[in-house]
C-alpha atoms as a PDB file:
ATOM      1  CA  UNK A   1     117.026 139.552  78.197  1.00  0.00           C
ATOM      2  CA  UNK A   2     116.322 138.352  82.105  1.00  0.00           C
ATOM      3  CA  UNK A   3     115.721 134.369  82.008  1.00  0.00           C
ATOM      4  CA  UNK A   4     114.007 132.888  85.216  1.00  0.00           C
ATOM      5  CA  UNK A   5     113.971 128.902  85.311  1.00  0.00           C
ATOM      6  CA  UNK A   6     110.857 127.728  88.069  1.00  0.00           C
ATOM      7  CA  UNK A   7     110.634 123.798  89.223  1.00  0.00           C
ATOM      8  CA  UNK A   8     109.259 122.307  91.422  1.00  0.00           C
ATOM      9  CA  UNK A   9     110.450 119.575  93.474  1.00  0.00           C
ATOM     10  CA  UNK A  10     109.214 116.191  92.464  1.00  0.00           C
ATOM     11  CA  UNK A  11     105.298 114.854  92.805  1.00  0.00           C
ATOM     12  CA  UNK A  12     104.262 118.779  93.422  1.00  0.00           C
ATOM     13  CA  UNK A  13     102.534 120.532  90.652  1.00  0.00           C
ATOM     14  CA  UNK A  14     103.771 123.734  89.443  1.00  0.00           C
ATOM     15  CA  UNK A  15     101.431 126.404  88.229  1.00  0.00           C
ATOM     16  CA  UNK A  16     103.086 126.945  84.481  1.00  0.00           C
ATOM     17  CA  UNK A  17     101.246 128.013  80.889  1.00  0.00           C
ATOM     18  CA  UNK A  18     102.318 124.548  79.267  1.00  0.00           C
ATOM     19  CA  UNK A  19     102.986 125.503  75.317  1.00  0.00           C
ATOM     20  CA  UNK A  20     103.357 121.666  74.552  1.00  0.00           C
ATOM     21  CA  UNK A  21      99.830 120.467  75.621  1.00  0.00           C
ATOM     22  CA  UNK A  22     101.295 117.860  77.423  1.00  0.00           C
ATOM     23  CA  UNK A  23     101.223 116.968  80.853  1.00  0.00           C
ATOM     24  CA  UNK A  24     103.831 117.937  83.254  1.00  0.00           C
ATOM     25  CA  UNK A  25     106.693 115.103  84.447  1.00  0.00           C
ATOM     26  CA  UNK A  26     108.516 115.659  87.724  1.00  0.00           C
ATOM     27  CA  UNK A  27     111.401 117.528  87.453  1.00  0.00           C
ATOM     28  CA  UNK A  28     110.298 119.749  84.242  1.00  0.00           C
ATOM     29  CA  UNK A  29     110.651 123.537  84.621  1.00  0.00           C
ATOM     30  CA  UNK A  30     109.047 126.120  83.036  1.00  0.00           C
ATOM     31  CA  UNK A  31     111.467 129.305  81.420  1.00  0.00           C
ATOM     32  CA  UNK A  32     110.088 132.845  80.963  1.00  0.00           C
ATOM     33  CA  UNK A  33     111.853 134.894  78.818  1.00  0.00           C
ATOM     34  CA  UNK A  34     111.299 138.623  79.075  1.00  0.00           C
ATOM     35  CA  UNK A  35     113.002 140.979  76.522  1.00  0.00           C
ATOM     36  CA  UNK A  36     114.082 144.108  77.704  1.00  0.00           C
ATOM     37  CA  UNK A  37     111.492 146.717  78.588  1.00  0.00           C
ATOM     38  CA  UNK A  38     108.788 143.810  77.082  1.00  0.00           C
ATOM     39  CA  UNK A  39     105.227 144.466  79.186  1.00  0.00           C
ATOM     40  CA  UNK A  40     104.769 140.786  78.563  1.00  0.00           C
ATOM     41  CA  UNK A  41     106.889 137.725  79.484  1.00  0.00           C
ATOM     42  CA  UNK A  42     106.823 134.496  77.139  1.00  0.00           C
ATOM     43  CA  UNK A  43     106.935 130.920  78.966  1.00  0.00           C
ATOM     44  CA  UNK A  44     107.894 127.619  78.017  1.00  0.00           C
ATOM     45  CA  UNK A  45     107.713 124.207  79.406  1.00  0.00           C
ATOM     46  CA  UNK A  46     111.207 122.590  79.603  1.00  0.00           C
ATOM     47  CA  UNK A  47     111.876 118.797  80.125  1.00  0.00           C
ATOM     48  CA  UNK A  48     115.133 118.574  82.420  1.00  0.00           C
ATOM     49  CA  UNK A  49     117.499 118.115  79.663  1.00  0.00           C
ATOM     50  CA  UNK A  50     115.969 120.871  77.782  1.00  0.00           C
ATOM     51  CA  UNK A  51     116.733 122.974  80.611  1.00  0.00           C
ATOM     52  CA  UNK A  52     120.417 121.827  81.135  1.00  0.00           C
ATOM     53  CA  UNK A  53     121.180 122.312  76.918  1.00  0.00           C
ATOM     54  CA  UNK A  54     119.473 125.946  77.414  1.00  0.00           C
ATOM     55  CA  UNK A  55     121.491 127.244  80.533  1.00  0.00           C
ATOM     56  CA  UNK A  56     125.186 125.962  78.906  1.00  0.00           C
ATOM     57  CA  UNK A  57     124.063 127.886  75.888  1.00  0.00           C
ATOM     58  CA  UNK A  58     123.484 130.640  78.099  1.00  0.00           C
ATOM     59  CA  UNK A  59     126.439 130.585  80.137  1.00  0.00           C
ATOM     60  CA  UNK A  60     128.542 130.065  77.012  1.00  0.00           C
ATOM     61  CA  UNK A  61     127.276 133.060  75.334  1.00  0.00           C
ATOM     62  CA  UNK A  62     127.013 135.252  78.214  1.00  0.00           C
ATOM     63  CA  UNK A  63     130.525 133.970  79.136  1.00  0.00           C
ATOM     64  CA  UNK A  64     131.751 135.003  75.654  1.00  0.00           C
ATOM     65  CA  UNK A  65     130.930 138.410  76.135  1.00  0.00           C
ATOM     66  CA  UNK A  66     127.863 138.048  73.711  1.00  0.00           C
ATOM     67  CA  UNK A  67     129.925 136.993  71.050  1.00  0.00           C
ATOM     68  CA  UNK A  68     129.065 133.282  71.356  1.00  0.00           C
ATOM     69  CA  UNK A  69     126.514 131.527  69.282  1.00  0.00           C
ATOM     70  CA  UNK A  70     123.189 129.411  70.526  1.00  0.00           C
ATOM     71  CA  UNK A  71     122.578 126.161  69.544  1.00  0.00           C
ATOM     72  CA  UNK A  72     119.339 125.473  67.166  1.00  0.00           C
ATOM     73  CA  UNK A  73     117.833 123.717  70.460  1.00  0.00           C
ATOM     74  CA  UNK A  74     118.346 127.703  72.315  1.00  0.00           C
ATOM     75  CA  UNK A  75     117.032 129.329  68.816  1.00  0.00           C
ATOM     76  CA  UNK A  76     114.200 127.231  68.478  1.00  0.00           C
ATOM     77  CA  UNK A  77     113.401 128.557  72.266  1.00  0.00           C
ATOM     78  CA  UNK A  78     113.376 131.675  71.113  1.00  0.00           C
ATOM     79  CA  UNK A  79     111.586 131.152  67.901  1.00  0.00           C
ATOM     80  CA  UNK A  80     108.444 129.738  70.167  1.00  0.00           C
ATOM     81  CA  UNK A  81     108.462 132.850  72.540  1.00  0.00           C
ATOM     82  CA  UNK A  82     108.443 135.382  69.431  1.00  0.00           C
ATOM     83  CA  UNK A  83     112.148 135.789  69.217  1.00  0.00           C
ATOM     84  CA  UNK A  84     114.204 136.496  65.644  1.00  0.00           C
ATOM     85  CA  UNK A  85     117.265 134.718  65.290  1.00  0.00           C
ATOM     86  CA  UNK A  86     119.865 134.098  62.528  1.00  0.00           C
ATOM     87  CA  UNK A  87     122.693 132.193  61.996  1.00  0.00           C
ATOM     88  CA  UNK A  88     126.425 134.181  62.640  1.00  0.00           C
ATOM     89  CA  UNK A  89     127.517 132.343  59.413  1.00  0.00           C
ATOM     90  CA  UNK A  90     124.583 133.717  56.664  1.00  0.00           C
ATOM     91  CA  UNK A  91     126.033 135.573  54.345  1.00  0.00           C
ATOM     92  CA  UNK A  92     123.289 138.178  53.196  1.00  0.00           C
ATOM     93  CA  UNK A  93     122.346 141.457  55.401  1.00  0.00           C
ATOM     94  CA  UNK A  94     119.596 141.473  57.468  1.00  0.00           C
ATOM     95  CA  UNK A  95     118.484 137.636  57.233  1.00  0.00           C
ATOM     96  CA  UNK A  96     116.150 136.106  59.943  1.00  0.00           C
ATOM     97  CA  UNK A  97     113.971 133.761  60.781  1.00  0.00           C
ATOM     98  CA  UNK A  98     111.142 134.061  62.518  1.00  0.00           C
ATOM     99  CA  UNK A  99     108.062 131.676  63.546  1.00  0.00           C
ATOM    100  CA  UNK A 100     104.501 132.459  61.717  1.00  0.00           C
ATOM    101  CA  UNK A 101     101.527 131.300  64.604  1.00  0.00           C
ATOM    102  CA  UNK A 102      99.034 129.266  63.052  1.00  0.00           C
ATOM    103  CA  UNK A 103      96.000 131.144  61.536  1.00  0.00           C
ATOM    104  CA  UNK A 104      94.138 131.162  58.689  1.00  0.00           C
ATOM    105  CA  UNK A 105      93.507 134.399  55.831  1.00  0.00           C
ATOM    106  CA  UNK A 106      90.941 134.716  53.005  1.00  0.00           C
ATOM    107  CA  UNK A 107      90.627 132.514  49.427  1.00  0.00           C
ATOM    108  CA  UNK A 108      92.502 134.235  46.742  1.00  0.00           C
ATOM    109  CA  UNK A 109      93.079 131.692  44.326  1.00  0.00           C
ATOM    110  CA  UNK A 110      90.833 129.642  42.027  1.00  0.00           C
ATOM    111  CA  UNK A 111      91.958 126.295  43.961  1.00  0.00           C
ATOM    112  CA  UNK A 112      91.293 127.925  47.560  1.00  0.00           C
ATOM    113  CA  UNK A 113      87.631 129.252  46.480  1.00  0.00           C
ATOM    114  CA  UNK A 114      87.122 126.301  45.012  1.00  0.00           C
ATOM    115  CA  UNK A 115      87.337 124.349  48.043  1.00  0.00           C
ATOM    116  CA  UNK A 116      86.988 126.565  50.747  1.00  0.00           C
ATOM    117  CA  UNK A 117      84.109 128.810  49.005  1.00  0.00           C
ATOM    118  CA  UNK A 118      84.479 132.350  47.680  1.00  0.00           C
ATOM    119  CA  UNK A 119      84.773 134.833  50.567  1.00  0.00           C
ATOM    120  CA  UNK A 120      85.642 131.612  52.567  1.00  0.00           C
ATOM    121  CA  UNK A 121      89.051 131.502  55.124  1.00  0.00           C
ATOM    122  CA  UNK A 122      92.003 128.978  54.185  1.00  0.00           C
ATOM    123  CA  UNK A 123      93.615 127.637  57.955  1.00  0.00           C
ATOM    124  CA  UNK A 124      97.408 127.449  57.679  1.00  0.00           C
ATOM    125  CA  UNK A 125      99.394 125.816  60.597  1.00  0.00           C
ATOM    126  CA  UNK A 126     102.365 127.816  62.268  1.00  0.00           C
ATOM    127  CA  UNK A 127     105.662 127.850  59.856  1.00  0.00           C
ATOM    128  CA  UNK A 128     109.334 129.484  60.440  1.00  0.00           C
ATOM    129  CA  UNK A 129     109.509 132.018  57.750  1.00  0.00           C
ATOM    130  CA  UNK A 130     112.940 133.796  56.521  1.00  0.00           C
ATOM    131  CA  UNK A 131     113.450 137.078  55.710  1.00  0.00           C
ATOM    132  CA  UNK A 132     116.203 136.757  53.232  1.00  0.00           C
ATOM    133  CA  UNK A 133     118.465 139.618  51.723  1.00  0.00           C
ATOM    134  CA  UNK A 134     116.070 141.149  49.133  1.00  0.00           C
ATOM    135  CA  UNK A 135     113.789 141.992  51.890  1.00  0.00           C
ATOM    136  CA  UNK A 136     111.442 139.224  50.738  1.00  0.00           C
ATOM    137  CA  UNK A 137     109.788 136.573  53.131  1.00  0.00           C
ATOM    138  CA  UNK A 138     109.633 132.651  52.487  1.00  0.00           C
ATOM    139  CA  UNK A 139     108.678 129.577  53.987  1.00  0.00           C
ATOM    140  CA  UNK A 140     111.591 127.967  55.650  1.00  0.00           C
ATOM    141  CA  UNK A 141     112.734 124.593  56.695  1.00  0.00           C
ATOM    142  CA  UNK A 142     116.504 124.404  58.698  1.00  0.00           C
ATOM    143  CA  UNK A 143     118.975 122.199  56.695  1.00  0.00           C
ATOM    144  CA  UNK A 144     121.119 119.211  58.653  1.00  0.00           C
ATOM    145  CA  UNK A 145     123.887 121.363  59.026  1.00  0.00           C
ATOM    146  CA  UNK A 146     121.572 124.768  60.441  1.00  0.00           C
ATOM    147  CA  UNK A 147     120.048 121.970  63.507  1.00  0.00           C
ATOM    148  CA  UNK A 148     123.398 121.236  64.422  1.00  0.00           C
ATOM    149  CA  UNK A 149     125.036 124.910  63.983  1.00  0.00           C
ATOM    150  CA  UNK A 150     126.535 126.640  67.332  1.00  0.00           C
ATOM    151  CA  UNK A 151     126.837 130.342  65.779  1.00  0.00           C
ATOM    152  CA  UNK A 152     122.552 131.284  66.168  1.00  0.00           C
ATOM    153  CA  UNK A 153     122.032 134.625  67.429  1.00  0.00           C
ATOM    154  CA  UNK A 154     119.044 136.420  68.392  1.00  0.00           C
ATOM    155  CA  UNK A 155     118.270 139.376  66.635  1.00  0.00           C
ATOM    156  CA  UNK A 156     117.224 142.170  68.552  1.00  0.00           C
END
């Protein structure tokens, strides 16, 4: 994975794709991250703090030889630009989480029809999902101790 980091000096205005949908502040950076081979490069807007947490988690794990975990803060990154990840410390094979964009798919239950018509389309916000051990895909939410883990890995 190549990582640029772009910023601007302070009062100019950088050209950036700002994922946030909010304005700018002096000193923020925006981070593509480009896989491998990928055609297409992701970008994020970074406050100057989220920048700093990012690069130590970078240096530390490119440091260790890839062997050193990413903070939540560095997963969540990579959740945004389309990334897997998974935690060093989950004990089932082939666990990951993933983020599902926001979208919407057709009524299939008597409750949806009911309110959004028959044939209609329910709208679902964007979710992380897990694929856990049983090859089977649920709605996740990160516990206390999964926000503040240091052993998250992305999985290629």
């Amino acid at each position: 994975m190549t990582i640029h980091a772009y910023t601007e000096p302070t009062g100019s205005s950088p050209a950036y794709i700002n994922l946030s949908g909010h304005p700018s502040q002096p000193g923020d950076a925006v981070v593509t991250v480009r896989s491998a081979g990928a055609a297409v490069a992701s970008s994020i807007l970074l406050h100057p703090e989220q920048l700093r947490a990012l690069a130590n988690d970078i240096s530390k794990h490119l440091d260790a030889g890839d062997r050193a975990g990413l903070s939540f803060g560095a997963a969540l990154t990579a959740l945004k630009t389309g990334q897997r990840v998974a935690r060093a410390g989950w004990n089932g094979k082939g666990m990951f989480a993933y983020l599902v964009p926001a979208n919407s798919y057709p009524a299939q239950t008597g409750a949806a029809k009911a309110f959004f018509g028959d044939g209609g389309m329910v709208p679902y916000n964007a979710y992380l999902a897990l694929k856990g051990a049983d090859d089977t895909v649920s709605t996740w939410a990160p516990s206390g101790s999964d926000a503040l883990a240091e052993d998250w890995l992305i999985v290629e």
